[in-house]
Every structure is written in structure tokens, then in C-alpha cells.
C-alpha atoms as a PDB file:
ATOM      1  CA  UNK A   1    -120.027-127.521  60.699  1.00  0.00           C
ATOM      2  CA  UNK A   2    -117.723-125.461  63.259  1.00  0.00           C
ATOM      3  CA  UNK A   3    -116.081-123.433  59.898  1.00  0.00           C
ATOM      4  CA  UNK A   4    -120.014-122.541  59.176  1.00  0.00           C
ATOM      5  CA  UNK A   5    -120.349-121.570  62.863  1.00  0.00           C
ATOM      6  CA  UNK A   6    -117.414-119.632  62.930  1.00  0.00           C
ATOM      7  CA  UNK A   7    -118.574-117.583  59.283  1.00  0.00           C
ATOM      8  CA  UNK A   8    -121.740-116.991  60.961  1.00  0.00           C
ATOM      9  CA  UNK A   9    -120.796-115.686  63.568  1.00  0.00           C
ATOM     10  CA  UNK A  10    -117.939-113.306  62.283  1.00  0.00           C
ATOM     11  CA  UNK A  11    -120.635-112.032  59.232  1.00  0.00           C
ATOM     12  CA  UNK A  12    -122.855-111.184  63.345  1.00  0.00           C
ATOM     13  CA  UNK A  13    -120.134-109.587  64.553  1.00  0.00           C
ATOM     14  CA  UNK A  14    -119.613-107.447  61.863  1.00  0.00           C
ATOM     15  CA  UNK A  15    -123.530-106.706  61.325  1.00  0.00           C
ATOM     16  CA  UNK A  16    -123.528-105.196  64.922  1.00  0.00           C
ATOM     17  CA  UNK A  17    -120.214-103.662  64.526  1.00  0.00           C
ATOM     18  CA  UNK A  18    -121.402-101.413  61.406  1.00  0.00           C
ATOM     19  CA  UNK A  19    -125.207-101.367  62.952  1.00  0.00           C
ATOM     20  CA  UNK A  20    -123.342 -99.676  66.083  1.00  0.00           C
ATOM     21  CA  UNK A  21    -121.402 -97.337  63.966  1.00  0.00           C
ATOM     22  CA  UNK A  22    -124.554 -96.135  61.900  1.00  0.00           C
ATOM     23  CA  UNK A  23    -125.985 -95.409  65.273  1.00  0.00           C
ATOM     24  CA  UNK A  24    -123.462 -93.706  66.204  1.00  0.00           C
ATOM     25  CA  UNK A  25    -123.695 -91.755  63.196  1.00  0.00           C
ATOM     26  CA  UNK A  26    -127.234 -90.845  64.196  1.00  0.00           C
ATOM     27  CA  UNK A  27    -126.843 -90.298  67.872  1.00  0.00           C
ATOM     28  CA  UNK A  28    -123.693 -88.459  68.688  1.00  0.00           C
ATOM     29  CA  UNK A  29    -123.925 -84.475  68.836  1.00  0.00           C
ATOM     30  CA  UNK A  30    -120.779 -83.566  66.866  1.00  0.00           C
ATOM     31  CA  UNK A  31    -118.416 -84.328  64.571  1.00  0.00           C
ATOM     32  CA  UNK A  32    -115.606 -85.319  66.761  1.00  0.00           C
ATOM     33  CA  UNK A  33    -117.373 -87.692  68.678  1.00  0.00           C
ATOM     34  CA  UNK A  34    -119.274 -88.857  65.155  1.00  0.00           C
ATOM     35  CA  UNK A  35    -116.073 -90.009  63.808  1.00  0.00           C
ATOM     36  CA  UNK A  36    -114.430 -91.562  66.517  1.00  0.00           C
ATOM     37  CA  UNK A  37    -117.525 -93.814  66.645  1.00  0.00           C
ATOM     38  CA  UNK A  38    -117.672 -94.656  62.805  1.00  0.00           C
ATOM     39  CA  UNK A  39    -113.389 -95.002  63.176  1.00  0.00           C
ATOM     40  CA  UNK A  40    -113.535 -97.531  65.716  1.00  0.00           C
ATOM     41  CA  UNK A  41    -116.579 -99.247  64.984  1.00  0.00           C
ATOM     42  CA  UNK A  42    -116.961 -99.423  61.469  1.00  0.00           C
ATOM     43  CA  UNK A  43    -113.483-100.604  61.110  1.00  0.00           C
ATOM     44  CA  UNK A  44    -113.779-103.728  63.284  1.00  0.00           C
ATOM     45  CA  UNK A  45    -117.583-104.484  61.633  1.00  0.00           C
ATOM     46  CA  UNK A  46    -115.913-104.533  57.894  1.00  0.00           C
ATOM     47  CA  UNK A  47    -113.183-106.159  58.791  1.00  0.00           C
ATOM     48  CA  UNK A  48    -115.091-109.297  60.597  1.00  0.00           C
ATOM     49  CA  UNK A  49    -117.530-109.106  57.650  1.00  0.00           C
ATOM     50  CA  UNK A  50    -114.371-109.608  54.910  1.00  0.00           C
ATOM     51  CA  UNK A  51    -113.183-112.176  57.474  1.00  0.00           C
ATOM     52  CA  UNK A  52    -116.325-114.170  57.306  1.00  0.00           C
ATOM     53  CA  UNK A  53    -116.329-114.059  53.130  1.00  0.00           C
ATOM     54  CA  UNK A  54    -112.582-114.875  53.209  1.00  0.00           C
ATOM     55  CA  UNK A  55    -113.312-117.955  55.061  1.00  0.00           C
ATOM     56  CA  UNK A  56    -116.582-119.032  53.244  1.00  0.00           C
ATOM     57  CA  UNK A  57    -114.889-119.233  49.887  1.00  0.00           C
ATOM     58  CA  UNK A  58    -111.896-120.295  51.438  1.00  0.00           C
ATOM     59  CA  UNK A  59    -109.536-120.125  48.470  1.00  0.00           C
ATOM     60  CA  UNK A  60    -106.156-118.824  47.843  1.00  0.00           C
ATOM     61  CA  UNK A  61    -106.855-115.815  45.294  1.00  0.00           C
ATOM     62  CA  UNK A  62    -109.847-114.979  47.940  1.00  0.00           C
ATOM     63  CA  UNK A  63    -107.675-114.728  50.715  1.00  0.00           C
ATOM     64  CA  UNK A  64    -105.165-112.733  49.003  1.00  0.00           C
ATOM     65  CA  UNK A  65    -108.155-110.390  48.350  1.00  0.00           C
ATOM     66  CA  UNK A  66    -109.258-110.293  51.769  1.00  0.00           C
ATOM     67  CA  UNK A  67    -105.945-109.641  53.273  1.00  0.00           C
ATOM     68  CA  UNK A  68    -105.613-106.418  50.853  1.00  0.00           C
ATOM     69  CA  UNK A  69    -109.018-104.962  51.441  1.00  0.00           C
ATOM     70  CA  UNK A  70    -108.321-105.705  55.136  1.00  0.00           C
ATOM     71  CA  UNK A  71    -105.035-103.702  54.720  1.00  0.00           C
ATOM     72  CA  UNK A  72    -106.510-101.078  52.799  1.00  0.00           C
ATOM     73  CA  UNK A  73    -109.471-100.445  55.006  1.00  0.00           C
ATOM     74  CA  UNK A  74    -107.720-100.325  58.283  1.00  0.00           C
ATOM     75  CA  UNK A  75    -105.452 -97.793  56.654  1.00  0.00           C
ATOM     76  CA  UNK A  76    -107.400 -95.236  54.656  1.00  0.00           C
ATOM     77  CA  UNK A  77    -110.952 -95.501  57.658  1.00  0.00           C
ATOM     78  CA  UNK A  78    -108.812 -94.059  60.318  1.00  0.00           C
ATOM     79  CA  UNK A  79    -106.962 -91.484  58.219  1.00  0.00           C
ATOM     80  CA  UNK A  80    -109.919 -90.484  56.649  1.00  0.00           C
ATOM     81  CA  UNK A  81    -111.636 -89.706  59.675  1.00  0.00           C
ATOM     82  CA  UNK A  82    -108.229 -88.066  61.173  1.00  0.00           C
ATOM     83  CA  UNK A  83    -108.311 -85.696  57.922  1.00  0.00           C
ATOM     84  CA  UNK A  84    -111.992 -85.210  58.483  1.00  0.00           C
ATOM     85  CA  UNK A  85    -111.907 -84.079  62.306  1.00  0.00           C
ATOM     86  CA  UNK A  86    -108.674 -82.068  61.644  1.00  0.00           C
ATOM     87  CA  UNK A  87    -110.781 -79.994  58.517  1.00  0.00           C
ATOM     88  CA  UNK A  88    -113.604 -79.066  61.101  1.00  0.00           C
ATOM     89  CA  UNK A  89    -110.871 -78.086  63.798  1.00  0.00           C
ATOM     90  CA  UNK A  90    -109.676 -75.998  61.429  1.00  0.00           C
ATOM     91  CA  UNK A  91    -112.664 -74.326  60.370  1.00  0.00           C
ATOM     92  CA  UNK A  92    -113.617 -73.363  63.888  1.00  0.00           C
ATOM     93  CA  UNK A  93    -116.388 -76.110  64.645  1.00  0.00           C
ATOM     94  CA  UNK A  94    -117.217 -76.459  68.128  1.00  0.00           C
ATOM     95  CA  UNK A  95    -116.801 -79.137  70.352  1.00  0.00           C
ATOM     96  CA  UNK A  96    -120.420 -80.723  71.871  1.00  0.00           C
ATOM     97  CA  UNK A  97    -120.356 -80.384  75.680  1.00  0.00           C
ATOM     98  CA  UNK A  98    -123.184 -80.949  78.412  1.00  0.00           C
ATOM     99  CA  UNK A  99    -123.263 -76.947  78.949  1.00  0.00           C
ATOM    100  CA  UNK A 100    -125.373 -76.774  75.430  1.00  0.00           C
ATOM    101  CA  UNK A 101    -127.606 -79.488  76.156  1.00  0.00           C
ATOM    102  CA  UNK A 102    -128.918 -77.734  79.565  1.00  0.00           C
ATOM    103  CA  UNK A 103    -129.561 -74.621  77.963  1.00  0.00           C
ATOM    104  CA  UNK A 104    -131.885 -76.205  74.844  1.00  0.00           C
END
């Protein structure tokens, strides 16, 4: 009954975590700020959603699984997006601030 609880709410948790990210997507005016909201959130909603299937099928080979994709997502998301932000620096993109939005 608690372990159930528990799955539950981790698969929430991640739900939100990747709903907030996708709105971020949406929402934020540039790239920079795009990415640091997909880094940070998208990260933490994967990873409690993995969580929450690691612990529902609760075996070894499972968990072994999990811990890997865990391991490989928390590596490549952030470096991705660091690559990603560093390419549009690069190639000149501006950076969003309130100045633009007054004069629209």
C-alpha cells in the first residue's frame, strides 16, 4: 500500500516536472533561458518517472536498468543543452531582455 503510494506519487512528480519543462519550452523568449528550463526541469521529471517504474517492477535486472538510464540521462540532458546554448552563442544569437519587450 505505502510502495503504491510512493510509485504514484514519484510517476506525479515527474508528470509536473516534464509538464513544467514543456511549458517552459513554450513560454520563455530565448534560447538561453529555453534550455535552462528544459535542463533543470526535464531532468528531475524523467528521472522521478524511471524512479517510479524502477520501483513498480521492483526487480534486480530492472533496477540495474533504471540506475543506467538514470546515469545516462543526467549526463548527456545537461551537456546537450550546454552544447546547444554554446552553438547559438557562437552564432551571434541574442540574449532576451525586458528592453525588447517594451518596444513590441
Amino acid at each position: 500500500m505505502i510502495l503504491s503510494a510512493i510509485i504514484v506519487l514519484l510517476a506525479a512528480v515527474g508528470v509536473f516536472f516534464t509538464f513544467v519543462a514543456a511549458v517552459g519550452v513554450i513560454r520563455l523568449p530565448d534560447v538561453y533561458s529555453r534550455s535552462h528550463a528544459v535542463t533543470k526541469a526535464d531532468t528531475l521529471g524523467v528521472g522521478c518517472s524511471i524512479f517510479a517504474v524502477a520501483l513498480y517492477f521492483g526487480t534486480a535486472s530492472v533496477g540495474f536498468r533504471a540506475v543506467v538510464l538514470l546515469l545516462f540521462v543526467y549526463f548527456t540532458n545537461p551537456t546537450a543543452a550546454h552544447a546547444i546554448t554554446r552553438s547559438a552563442y557562437s552564432r551571434g544569437v541574442e540574449v532576451w531582455t525586458a528592453d525588447e519587450e517594451a518596444s513590441e
